[in-house]
Protein backbone atom coordinates (compact mmCIF):
# COMPACT_ATOMS: atom_id res chain seq x y z
CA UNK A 1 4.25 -1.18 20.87
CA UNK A 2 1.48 -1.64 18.63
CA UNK A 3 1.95 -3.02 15.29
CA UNK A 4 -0.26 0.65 13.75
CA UNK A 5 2.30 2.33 15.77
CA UNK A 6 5.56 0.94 14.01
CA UNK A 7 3.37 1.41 10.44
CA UNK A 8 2.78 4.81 11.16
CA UNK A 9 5.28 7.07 13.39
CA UNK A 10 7.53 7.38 10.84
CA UNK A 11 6.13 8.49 7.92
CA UNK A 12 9.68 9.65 6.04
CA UNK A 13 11.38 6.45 6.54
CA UNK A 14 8.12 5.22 5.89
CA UNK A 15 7.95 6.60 2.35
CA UNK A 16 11.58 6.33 1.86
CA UNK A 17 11.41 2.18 1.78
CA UNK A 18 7.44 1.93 -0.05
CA UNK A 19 7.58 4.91 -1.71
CA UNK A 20 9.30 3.07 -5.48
CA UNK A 21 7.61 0.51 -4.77
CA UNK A 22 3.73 2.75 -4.40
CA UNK A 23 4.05 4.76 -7.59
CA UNK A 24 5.86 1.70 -9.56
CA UNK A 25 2.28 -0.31 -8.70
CA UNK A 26 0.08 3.06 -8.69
CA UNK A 27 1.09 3.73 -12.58
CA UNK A 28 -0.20 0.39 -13.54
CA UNK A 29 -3.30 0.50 -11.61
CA UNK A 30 -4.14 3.89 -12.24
CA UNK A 31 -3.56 3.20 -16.63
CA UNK A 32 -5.85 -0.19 -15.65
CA UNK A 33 -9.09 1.77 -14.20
CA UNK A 34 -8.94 3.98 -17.14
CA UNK A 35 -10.21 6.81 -15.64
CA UNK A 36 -11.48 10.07 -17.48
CA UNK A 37 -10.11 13.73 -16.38
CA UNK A 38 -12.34 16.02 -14.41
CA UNK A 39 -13.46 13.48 -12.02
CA UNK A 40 -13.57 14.42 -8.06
CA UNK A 41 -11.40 11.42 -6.16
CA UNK A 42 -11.35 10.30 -2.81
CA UNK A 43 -8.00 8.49 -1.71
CA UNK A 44 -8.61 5.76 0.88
CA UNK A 45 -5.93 4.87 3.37
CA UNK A 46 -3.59 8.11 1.90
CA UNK A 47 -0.51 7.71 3.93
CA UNK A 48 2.01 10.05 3.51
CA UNK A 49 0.29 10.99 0.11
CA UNK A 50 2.58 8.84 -2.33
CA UNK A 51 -0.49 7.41 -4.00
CA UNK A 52 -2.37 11.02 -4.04
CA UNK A 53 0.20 12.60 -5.47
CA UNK A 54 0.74 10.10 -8.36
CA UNK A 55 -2.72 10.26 -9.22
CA UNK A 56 -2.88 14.03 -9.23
CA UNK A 57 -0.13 14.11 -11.60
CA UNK A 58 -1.14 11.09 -13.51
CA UNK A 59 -5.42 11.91 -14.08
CA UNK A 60 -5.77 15.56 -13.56
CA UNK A 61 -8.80 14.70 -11.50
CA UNK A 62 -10.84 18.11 -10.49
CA UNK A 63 -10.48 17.53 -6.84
CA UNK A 64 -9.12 15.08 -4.48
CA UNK A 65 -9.43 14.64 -0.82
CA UNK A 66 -7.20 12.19 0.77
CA UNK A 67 -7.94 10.15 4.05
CA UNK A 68 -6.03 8.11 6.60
CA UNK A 69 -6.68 6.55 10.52
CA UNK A 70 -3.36 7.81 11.44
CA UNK A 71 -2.45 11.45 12.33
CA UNK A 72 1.36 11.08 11.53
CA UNK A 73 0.72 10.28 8.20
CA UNK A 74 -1.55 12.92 7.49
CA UNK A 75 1.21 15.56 9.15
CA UNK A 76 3.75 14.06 6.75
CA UNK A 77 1.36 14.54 3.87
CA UNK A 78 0.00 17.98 5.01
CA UNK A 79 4.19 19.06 4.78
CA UNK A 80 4.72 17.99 1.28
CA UNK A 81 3.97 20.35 -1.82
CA UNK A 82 1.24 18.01 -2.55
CA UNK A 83 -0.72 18.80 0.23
CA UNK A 84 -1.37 22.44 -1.98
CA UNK A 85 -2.87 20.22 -4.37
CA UNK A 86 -5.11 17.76 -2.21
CA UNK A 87 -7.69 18.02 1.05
CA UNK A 88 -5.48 15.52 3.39
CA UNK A 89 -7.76 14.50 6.66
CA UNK A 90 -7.68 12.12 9.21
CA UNK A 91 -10.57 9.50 9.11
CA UNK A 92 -11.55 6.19 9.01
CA UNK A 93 -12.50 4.07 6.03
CA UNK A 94 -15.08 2.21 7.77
CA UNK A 95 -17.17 5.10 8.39
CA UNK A 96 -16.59 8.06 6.33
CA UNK A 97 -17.57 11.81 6.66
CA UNK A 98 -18.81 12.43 3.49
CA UNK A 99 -22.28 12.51 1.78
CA UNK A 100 -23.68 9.46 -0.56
CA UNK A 101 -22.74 10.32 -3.85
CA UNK A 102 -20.05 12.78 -3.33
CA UNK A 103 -17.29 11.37 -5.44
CA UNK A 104 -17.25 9.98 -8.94
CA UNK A 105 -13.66 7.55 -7.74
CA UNK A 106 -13.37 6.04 -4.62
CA UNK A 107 -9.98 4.27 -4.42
CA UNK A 108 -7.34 2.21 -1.96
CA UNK A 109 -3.78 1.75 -2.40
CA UNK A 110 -2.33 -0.59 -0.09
CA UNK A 111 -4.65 -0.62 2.45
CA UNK A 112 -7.46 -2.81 2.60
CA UNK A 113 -6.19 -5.70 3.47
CA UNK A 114 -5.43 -3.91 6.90
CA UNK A 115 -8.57 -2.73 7.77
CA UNK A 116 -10.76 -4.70 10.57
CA UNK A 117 -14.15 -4.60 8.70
CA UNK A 118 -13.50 -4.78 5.20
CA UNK A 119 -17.19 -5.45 3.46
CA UNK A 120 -18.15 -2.31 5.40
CA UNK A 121 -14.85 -0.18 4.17
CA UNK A 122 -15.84 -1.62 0.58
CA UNK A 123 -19.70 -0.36 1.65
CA UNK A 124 -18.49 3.04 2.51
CA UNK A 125 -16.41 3.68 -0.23
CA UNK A 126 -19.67 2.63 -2.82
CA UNK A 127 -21.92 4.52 -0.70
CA UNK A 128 -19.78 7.72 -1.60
CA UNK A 129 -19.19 7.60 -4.81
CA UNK A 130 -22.03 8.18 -7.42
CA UNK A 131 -24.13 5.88 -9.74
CA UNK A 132 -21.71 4.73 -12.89
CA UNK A 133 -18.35 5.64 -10.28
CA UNK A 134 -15.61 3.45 -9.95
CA UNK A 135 -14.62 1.68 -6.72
CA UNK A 136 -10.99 0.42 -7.06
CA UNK A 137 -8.14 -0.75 -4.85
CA UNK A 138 -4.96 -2.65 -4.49
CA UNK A 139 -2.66 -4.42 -1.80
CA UNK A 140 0.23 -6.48 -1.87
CA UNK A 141 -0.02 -10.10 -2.87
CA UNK A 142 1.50 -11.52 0.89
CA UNK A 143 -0.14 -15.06 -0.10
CA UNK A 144 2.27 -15.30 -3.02
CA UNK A 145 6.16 -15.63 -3.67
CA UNK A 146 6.16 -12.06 -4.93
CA UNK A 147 5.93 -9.60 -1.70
CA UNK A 148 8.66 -6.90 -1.20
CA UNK A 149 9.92 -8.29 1.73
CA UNK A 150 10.09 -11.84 1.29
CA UNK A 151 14.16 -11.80 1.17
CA UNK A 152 13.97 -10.47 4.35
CA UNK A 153 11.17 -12.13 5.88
CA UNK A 154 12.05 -15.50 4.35
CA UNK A 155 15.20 -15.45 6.38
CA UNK A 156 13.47 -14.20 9.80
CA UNK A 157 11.33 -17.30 9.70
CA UNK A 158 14.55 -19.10 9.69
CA UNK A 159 15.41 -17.97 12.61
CA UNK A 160 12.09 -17.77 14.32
CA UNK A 161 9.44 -19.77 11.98
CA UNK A 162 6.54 -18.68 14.75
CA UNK A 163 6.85 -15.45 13.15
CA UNK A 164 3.65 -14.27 12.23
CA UNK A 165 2.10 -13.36 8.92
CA UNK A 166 0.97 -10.22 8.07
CA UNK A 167 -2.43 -8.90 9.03
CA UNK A 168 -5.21 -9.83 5.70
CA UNK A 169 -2.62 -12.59 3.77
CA UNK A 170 -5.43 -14.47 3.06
CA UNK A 171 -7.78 -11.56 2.35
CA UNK A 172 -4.80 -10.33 -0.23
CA UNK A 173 -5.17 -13.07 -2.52
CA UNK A 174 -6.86 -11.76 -5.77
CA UNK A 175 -9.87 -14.49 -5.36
CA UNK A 176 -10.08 -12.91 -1.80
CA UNK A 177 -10.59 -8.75 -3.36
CA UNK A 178 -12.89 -9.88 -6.18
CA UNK A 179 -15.16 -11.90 -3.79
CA UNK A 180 -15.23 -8.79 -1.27
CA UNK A 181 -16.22 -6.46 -3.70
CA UNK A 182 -18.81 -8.92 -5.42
CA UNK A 183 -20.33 -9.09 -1.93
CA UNK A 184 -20.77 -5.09 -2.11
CA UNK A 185 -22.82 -5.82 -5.10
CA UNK A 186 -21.02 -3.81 -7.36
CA UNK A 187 -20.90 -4.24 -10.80
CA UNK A 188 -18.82 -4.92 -13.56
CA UNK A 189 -16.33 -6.46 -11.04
CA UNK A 190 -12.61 -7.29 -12.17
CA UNK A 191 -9.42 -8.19 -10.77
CA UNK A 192 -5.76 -8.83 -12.05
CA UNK A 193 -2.59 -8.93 -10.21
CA UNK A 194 0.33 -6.09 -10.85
CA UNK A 195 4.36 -6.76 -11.27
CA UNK A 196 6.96 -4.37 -10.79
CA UNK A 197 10.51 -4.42 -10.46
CA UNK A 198 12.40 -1.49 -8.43
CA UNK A 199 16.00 -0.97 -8.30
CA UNK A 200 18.33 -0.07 -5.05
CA UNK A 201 21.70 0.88 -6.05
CA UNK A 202 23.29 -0.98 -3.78
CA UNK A 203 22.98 -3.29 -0.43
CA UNK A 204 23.61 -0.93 2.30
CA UNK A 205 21.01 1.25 0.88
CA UNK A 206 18.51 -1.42 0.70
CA UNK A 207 19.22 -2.96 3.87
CA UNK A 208 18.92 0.52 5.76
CA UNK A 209 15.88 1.54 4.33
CA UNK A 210 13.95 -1.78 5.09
CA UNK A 211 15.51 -1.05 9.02
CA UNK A 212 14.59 2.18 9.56
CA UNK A 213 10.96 1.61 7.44
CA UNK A 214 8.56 1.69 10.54
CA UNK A 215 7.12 -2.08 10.61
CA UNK A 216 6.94 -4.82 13.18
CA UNK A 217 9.79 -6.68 11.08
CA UNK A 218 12.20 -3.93 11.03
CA UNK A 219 11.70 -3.69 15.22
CA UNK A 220 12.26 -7.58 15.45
CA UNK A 221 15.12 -6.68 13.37
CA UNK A 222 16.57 -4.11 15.71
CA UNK A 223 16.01 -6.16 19.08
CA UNK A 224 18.29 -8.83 18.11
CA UNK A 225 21.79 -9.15 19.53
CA UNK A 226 24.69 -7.94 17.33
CA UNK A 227 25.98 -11.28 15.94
CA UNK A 228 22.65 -12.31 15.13
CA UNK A 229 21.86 -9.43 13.19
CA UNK A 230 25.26 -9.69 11.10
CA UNK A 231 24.34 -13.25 10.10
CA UNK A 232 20.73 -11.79 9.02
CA UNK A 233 22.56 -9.71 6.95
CA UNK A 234 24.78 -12.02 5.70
CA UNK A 235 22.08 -13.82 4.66
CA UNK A 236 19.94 -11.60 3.13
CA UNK A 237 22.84 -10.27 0.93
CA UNK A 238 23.93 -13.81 -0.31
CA UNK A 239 19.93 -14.33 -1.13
CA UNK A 240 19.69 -11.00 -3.19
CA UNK A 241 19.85 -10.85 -7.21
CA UNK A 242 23.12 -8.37 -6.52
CA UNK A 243 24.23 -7.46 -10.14
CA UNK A 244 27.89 -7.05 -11.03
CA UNK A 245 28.06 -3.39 -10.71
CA UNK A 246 26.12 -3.65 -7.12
CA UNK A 247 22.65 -2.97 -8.22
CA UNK A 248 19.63 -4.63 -7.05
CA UNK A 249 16.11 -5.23 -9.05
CA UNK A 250 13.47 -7.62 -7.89
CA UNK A 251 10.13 -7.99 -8.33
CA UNK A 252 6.95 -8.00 -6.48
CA UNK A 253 3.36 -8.57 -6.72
CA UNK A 254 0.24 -6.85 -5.77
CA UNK A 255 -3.30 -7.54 -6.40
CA UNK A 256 -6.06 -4.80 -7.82
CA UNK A 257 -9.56 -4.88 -8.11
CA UNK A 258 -11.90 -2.62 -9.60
CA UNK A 259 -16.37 -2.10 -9.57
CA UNK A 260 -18.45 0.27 -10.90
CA UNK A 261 -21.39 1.37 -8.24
CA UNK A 262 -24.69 0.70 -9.60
């Protein structure tokens, strides 16, 4: 199986594990860019709609249409309440459907780090968004010591250090967004990195959600043997900052970056 197929046929366990984690980032990016009401918004990479949502709620923007590669993401979106609110559609970043000039935001949560061709996903999104517009985006920092999973992929690499990185590490670092979206000549570029803390209320509820979160980790995860699962387990609990009364808050790290279209 594909590693887009483990991201993306589960979009409910899918939310269920990034969701905190989306709108704990989102709120901070979205106060950062500073955006006026009334503006029409296109949402890159939309997944289930986590990001759209928050921003509807967050910017009153005048419209927003949402768009994302994968069809089971844009079904999960489509069933939410949000989806009354927002024009979800499948499509691809790196060649969009829409006219030059037909947004005032174009912006990415999560995502471009993923994409193949990312100077021409950064090219699309300033092609469609008018003179003065704001081209924005964030991913997770996986070249740092922040990322979400690094308790549990810290301890996978003990077991099997050939495991691979994530797709874009290196195009995640913060050096790495403000150099792509310099190279899209747009101005006025800027770039800071983004930490949140989220908190599970307990271990088993952290632990399942990261399993049944649709991701190439949490299907190496589920191949092992018994026993060697347990001592994962074991492992990743001892590793956790597990408070007295069972709670769990860590923090992670993404990295946003932000041009206005000339």
């Amino acid at each position: 199986m594909s590693e887009n197929e483990f991201r993306f046929t589960d979009g409910a366990a899918y939310e269920r594990f990034m969701g905190p984690w989306t709108r704990a980032v989102g709120s901070v990016f979205l106060g950062w860019l500073a955006i006026p009401a009334s503006q029409r918004w296109l949402d890159v990479g939309c997944g289930t709609g986590i990001f759209t949502e928050l921003l509807l709620d967050t910017v009153a923007p005048t419209a927003v249409v949402a768009i994302d590669p994968a069809p089971a993401q844009i079904e999960q979106a489509r069933a939410k309440p949000v989806s009354h609110r927002a024009d979800f559609r499948v499509a691809d970043a790196q060649a969009l459907p829409f006219a030059d000039a037909e947004f005032d935001v174009a912006a990415s949560a999560l995502v471009i780090n993923f994409i193949p061709d990312q100077p021409r996903a950064v090219g699309e999104m300033k092609r469609v968004v008018k003179a003065g517009g704001c081209v924005a985006g964030y991913v997770w920092d996986f070249a740092g010591d922040l990322l979400v999973v690094r308790h549990m992929s810290d301890a996978l690499r003990e077991i099997n250090p050939n495991l691979p990185l994530v797709p874009g590490t290196e195009s995640s670092r913060i050096e790495a967004l403000g150099r792509l979206f310099e190279s899209a000549e747009l101005r006025d570029v800027a770039a800071r990195p983004i930490e949140v803390e989220v908190t599970y209320p307990r271990f088993d509820i952290y632990w399942q959600r990261f399993i049944d979160n649709p991701s190439p980790l949490s299907a190496y995860i589920k191949e092992m043997s018994e026993p060697v699962r347990n001592g994962l387990r074991a492992t990743v609990h001892s590793r956790l900052p597990i408070a007295p009364d069972g709670t769990i808050t860590f923090a992670a790290r993404a990295n946003a970056v932000k041009g206005r279209v000339p």
